[in-house]
PDB file of N, CA and C in Angstrom:
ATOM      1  N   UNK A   1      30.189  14.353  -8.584  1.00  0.00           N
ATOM      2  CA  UNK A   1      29.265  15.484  -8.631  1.00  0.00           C
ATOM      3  C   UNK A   1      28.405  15.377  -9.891  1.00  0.00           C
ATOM      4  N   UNK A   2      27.467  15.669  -9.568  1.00  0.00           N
ATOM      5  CA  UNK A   2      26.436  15.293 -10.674  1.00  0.00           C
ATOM      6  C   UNK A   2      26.585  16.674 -11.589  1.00  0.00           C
ATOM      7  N   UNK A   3      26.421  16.709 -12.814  1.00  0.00           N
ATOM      8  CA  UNK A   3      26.234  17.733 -13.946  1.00  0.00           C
ATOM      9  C   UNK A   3      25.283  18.720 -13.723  1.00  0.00           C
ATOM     10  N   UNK A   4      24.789  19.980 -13.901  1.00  0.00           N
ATOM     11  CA  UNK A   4      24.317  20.377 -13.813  1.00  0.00           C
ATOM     12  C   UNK A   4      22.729  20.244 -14.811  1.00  0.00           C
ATOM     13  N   UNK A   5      21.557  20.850 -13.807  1.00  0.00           N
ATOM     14  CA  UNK A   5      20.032  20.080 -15.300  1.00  0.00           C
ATOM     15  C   UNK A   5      20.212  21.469 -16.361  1.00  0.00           C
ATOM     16  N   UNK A   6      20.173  20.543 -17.416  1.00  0.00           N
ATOM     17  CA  UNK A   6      20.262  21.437 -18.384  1.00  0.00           C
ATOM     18  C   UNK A   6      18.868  22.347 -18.063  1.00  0.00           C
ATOM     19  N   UNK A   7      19.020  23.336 -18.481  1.00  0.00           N
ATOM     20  CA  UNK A   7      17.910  24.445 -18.551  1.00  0.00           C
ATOM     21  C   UNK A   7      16.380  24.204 -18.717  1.00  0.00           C
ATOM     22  N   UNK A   8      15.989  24.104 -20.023  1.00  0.00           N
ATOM     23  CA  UNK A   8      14.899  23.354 -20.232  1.00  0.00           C
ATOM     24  C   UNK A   8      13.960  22.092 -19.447  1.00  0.00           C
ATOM     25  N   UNK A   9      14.904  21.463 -19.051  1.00  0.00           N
ATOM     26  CA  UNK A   9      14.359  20.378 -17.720  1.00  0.00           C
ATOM     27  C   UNK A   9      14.181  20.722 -17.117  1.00  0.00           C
ATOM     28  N   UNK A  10      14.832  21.936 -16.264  1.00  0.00           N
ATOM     29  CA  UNK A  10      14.837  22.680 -15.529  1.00  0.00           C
ATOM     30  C   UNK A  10      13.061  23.256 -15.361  1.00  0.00           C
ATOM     31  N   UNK A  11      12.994  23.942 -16.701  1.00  0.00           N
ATOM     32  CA  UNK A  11      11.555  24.741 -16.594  1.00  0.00           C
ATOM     33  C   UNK A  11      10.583  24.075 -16.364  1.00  0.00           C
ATOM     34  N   UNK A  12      10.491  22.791 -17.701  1.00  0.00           N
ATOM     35  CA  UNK A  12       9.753  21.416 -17.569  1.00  0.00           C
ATOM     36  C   UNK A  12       9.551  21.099 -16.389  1.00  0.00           C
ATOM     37  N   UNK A  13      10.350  20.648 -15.744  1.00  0.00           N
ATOM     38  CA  UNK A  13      10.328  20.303 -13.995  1.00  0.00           C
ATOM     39  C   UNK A  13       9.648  20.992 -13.157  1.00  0.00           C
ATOM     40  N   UNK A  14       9.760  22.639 -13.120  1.00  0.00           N
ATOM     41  CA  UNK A  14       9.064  23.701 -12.250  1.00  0.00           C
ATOM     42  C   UNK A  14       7.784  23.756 -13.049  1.00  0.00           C
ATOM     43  N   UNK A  15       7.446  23.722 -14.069  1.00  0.00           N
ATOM     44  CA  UNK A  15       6.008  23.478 -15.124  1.00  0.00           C
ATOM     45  C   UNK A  15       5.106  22.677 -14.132  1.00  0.00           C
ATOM     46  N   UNK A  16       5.548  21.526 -14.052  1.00  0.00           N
ATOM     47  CA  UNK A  16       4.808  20.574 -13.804  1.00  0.00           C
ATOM     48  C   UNK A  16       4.724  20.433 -12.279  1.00  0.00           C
ATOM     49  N   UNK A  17       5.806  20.632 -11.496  1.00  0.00           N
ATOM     50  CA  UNK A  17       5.477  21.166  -9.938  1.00  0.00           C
ATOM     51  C   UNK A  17       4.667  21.951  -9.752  1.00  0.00           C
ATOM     52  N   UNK A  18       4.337  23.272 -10.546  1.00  0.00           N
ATOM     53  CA  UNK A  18       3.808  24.057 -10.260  1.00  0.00           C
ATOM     54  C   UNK A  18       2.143  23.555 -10.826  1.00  0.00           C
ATOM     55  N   UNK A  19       2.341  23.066 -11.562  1.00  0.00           N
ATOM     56  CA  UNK A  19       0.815  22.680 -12.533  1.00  0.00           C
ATOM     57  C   UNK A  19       0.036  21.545 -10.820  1.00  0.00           C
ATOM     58  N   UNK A  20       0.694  20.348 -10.645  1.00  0.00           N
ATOM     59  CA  UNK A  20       0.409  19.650  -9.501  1.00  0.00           C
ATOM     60  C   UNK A  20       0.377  19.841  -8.280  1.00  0.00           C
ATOM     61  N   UNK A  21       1.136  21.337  -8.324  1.00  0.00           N
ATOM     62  CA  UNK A  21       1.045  21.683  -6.390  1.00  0.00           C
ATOM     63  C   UNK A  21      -0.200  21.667  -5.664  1.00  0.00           C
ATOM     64  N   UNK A  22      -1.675  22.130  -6.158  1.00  0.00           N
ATOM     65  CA  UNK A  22      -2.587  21.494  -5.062  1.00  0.00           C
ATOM     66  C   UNK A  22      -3.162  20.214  -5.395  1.00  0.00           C
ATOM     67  N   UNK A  23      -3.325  19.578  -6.130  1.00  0.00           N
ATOM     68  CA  UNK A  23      -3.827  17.784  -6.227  1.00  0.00           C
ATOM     69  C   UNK A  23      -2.661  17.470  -5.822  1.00  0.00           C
ATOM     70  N   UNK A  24      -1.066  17.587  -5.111  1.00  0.00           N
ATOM     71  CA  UNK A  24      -0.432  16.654  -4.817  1.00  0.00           C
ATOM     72  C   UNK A  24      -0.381  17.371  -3.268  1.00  0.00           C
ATOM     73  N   UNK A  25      -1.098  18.018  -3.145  1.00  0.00           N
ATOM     74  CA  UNK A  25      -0.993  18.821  -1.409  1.00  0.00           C
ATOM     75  C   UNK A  25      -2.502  18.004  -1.088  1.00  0.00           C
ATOM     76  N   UNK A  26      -3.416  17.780  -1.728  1.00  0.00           N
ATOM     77  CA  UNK A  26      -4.714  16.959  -1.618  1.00  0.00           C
ATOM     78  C   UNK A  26      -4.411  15.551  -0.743  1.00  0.00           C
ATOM     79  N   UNK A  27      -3.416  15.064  -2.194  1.00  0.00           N
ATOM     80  CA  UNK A  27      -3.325  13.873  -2.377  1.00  0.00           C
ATOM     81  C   UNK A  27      -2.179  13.342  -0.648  1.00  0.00           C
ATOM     82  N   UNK A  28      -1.945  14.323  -0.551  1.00  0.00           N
ATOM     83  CA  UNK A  28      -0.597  14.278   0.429  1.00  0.00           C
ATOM     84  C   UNK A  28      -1.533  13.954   2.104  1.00  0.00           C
ATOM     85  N   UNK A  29      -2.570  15.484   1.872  1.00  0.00           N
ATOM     86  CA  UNK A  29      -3.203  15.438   2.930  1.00  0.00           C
ATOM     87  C   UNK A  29      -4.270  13.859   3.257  1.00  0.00           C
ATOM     88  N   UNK A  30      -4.664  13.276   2.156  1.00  0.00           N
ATOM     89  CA  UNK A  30      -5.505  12.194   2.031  1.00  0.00           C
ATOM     90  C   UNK A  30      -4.605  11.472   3.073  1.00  0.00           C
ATOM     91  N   UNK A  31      -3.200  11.057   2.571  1.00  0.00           N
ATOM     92  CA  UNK A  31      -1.907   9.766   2.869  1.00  0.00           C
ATOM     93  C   UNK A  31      -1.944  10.209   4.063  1.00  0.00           C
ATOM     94  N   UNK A  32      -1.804  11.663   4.895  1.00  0.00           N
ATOM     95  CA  UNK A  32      -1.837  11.975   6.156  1.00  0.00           C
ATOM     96  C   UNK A  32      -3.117  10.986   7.040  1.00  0.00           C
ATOM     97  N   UNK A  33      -4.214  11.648   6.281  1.00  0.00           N
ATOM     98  CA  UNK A  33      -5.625  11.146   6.927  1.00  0.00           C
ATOM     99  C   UNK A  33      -5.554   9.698   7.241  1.00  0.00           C
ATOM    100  N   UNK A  34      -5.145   9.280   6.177  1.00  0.00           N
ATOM    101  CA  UNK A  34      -5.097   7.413   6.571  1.00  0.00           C
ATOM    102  C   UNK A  34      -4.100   6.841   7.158  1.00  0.00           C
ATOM    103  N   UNK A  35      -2.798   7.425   7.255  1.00  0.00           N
ATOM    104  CA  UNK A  35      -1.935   7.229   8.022  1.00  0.00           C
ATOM    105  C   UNK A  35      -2.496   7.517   9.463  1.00  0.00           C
ATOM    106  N   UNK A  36      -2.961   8.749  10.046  1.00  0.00           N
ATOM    107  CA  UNK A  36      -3.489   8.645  11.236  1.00  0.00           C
ATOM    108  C   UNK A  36      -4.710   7.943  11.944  1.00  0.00           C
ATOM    109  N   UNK A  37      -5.295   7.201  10.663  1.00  0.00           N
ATOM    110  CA  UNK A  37      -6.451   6.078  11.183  1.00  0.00           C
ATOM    111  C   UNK A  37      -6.057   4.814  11.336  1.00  0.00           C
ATOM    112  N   UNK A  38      -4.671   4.567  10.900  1.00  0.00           N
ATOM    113  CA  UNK A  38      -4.291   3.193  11.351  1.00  0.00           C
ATOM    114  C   UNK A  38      -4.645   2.648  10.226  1.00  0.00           C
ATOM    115  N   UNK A  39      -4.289   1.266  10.401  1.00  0.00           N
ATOM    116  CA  UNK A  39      -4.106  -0.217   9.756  1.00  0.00           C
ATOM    117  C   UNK A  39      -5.862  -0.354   8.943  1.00  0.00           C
ATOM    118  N   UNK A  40      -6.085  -0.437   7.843  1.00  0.00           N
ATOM    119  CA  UNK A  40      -7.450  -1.011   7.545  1.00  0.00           C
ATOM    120  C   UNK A  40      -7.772  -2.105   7.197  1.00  0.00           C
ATOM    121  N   UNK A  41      -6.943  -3.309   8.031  1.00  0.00           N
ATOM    122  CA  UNK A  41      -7.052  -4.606   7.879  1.00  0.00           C
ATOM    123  C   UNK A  41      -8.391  -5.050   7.608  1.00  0.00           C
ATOM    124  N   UNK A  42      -9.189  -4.874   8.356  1.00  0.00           N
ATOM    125  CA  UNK A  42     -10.173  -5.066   8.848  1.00  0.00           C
ATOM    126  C   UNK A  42     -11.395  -5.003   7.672  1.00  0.00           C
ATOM    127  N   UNK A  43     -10.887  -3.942   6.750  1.00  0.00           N
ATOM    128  CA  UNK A  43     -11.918  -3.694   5.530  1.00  0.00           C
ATOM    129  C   UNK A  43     -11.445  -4.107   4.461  1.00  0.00           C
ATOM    130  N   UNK A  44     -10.205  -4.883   4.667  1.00  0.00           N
ATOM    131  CA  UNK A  44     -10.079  -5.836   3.068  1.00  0.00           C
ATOM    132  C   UNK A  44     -11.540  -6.625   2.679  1.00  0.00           C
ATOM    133  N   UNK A  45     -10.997  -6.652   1.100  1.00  0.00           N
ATOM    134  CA  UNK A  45     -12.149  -8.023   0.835  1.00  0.00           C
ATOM    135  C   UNK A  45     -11.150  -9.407   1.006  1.00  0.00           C
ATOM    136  N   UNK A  46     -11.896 -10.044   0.960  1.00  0.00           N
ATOM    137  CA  UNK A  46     -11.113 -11.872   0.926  1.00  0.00           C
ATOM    138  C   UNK A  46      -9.766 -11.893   0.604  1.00  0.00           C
ATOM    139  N   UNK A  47      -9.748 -11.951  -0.695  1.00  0.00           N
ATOM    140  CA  UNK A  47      -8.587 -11.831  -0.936  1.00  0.00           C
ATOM    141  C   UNK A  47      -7.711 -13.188  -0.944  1.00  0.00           C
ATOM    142  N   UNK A  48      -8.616 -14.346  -0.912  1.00  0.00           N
ATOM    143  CA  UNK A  48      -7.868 -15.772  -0.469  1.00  0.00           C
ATOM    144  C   UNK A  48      -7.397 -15.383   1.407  1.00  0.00           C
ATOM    145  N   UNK A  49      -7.802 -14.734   1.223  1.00  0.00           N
ATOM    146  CA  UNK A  49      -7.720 -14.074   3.170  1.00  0.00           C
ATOM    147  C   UNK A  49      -8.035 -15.401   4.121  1.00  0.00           C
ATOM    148  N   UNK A  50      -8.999 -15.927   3.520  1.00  0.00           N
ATOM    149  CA  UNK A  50      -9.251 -17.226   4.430  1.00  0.00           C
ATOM    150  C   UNK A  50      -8.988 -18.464   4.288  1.00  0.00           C
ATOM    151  N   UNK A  51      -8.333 -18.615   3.121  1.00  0.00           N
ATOM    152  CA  UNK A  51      -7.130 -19.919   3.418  1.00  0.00           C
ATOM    153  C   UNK A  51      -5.891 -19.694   4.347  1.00  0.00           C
ATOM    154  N   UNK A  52      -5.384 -18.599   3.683  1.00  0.00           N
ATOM    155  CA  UNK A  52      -4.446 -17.955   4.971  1.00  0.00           C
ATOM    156  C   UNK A  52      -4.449 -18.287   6.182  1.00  0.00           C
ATOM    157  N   UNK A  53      -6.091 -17.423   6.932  1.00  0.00           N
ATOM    158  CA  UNK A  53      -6.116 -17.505   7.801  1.00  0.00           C
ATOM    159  C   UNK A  53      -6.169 -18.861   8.468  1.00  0.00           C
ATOM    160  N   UNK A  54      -6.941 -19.660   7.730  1.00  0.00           N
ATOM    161  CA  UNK A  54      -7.179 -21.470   8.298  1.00  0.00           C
ATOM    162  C   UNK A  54      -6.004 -21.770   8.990  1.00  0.00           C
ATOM    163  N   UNK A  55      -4.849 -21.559   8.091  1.00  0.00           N
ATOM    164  CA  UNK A  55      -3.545 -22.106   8.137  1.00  0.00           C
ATOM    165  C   UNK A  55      -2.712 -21.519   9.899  1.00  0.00           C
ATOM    166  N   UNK A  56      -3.374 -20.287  10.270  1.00  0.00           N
ATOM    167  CA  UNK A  56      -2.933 -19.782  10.981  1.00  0.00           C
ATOM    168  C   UNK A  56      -2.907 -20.874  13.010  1.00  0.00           C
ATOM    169  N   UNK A  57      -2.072 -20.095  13.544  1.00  0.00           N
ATOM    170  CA  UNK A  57      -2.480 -20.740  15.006  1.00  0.00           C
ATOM    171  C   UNK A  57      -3.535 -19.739  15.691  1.00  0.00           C
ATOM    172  N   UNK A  58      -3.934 -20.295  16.465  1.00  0.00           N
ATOM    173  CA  UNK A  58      -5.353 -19.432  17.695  1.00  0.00           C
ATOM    174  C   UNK A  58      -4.858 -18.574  17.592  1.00  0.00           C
ATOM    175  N   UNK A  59      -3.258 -18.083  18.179  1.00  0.00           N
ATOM    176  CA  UNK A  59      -2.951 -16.501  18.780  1.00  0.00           C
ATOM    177  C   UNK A  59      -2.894 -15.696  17.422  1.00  0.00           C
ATOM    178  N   UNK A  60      -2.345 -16.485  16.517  1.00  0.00           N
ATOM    179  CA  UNK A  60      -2.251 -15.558  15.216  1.00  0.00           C
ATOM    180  C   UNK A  60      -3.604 -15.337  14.295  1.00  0.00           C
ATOM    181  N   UNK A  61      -4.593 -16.079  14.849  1.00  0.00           N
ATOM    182  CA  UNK A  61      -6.398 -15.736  14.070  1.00  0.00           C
ATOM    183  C   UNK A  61      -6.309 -14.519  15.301  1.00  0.00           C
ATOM    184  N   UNK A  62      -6.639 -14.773  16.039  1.00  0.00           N
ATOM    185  CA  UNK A  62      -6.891 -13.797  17.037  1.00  0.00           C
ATOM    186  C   UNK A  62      -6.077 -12.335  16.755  1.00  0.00           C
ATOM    187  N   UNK A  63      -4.667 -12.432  16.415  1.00  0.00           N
ATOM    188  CA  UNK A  63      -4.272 -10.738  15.390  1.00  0.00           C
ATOM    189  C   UNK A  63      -5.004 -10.590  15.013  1.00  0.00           C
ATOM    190  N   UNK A  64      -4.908 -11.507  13.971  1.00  0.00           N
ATOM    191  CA  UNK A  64      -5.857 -10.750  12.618  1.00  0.00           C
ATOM    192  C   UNK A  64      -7.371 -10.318  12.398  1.00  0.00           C
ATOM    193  N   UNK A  65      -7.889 -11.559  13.338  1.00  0.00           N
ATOM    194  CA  UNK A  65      -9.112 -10.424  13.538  1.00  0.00           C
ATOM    195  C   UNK A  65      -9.268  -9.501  14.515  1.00  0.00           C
ATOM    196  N   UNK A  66      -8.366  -8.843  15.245  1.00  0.00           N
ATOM    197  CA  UNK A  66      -8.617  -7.277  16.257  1.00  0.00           C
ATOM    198  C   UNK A  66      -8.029  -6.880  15.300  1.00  0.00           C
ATOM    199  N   UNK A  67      -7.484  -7.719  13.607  1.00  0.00           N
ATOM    200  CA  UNK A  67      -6.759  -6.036  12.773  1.00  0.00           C
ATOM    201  C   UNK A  67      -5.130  -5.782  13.288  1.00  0.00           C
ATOM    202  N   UNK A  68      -4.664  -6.571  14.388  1.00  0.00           N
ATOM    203  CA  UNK A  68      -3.509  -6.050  14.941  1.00  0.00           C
ATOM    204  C   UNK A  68      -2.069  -6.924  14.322  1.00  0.00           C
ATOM    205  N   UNK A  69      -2.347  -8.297  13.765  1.00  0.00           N
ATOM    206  CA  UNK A  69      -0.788  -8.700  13.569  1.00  0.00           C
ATOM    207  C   UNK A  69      -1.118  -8.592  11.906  1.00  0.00           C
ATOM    208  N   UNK A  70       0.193  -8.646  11.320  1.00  0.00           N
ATOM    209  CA  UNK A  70       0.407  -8.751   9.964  1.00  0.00           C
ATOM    210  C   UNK A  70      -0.378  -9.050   9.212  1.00  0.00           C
ATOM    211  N   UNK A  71      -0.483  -8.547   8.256  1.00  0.00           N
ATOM    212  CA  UNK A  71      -1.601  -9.577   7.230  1.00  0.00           C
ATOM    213  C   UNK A  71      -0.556  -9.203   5.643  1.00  0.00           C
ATOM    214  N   UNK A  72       0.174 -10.052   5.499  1.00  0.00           N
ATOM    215  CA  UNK A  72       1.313 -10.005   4.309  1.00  0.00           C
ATOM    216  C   UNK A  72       0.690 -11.150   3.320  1.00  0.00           C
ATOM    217  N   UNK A  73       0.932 -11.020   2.182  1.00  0.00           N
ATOM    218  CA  UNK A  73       1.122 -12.409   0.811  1.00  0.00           C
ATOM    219  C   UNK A  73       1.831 -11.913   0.378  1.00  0.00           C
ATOM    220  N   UNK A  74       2.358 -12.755  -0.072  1.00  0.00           N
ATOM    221  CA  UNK A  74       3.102 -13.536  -1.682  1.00  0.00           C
ATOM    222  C   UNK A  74       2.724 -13.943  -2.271  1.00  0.00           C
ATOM    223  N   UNK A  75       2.126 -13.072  -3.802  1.00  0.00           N
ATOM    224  CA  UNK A  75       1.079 -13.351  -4.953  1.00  0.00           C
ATOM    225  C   UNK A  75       2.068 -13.796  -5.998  1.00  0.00           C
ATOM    226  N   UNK A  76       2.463 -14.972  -6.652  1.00  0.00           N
ATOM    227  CA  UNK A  76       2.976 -15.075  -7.983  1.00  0.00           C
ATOM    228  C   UNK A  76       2.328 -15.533  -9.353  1.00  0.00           C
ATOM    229  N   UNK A  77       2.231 -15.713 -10.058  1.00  0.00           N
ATOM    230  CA  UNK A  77       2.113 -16.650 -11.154  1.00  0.00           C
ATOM    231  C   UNK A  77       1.125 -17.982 -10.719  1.00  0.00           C
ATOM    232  N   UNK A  78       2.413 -18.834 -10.147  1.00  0.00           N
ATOM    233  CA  UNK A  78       1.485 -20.045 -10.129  1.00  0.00           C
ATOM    234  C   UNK A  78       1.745 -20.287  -8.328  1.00  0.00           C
ATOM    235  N   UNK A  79       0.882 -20.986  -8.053  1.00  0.00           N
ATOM    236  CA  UNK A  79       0.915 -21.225  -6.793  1.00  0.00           C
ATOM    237  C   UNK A  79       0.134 -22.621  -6.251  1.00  0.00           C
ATOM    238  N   UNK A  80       0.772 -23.533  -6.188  1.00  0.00           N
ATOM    239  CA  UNK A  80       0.151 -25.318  -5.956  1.00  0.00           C
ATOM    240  C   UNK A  80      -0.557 -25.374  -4.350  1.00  0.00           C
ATOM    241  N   UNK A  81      -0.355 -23.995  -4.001  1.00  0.00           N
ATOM    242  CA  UNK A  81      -0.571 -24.281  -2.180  1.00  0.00           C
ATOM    243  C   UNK A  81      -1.945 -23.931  -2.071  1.00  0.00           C
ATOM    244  N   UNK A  82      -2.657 -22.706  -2.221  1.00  0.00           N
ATOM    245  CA  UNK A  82      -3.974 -22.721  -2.764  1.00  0.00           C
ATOM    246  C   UNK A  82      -4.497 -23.048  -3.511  1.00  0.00           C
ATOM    247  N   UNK A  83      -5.957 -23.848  -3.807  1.00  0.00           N
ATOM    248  CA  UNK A  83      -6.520 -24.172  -4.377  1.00  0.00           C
ATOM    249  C   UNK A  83      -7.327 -23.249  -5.615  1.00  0.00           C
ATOM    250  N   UNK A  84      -7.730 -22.166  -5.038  1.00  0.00           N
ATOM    251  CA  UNK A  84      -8.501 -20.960  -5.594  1.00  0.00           C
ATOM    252  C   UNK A  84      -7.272 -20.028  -6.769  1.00  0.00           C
ATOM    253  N   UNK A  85      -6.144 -20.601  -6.796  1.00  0.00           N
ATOM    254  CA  UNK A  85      -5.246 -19.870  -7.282  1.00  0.00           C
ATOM    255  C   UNK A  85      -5.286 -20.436  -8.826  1.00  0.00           C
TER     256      UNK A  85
END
């Protein structure tokens, strides 16, 4: 069982809920809005997007440009597989 919040955190805590309750009801409604428009694959920039894609097969270019299959990376440090990196 967890301890009880000491008092003061307590207020601190309701302070600042209360200070953010409409920019985080904004911010909430925004995440709604774009959640119900779907995927915005489609309006990335590059992004090395098109080495990627080269690499891809017909059916898997064909996702990605209707916007519909994955579009994932793995950005590190160094990377010998792209050139642009």
């Amino acid at each position: 069982m967890s301890p009880p919040l000491h008092a003061r955190v307590g207020e601190i805590t309701e302070r600042i809920a209360e200070r953010s309750r409409d920019s985080r009801r904004r911010y909430l409604e925004r995440i709604d809005d774009a959640v119900s428009q779907g995927p915005a694959r489609k309006k990335l920039g590059c992004a090395n997007f098109a080495h990627g894609f080269a690499a891809c097969g017909v059916a898997d270019k064909q996702r990605l440009r209707d916007g519909l299959g994955p579009n994932l990376a793995i950005v590190t440090a160094y990377n010998d597989m792209l050139s642009a990196h």
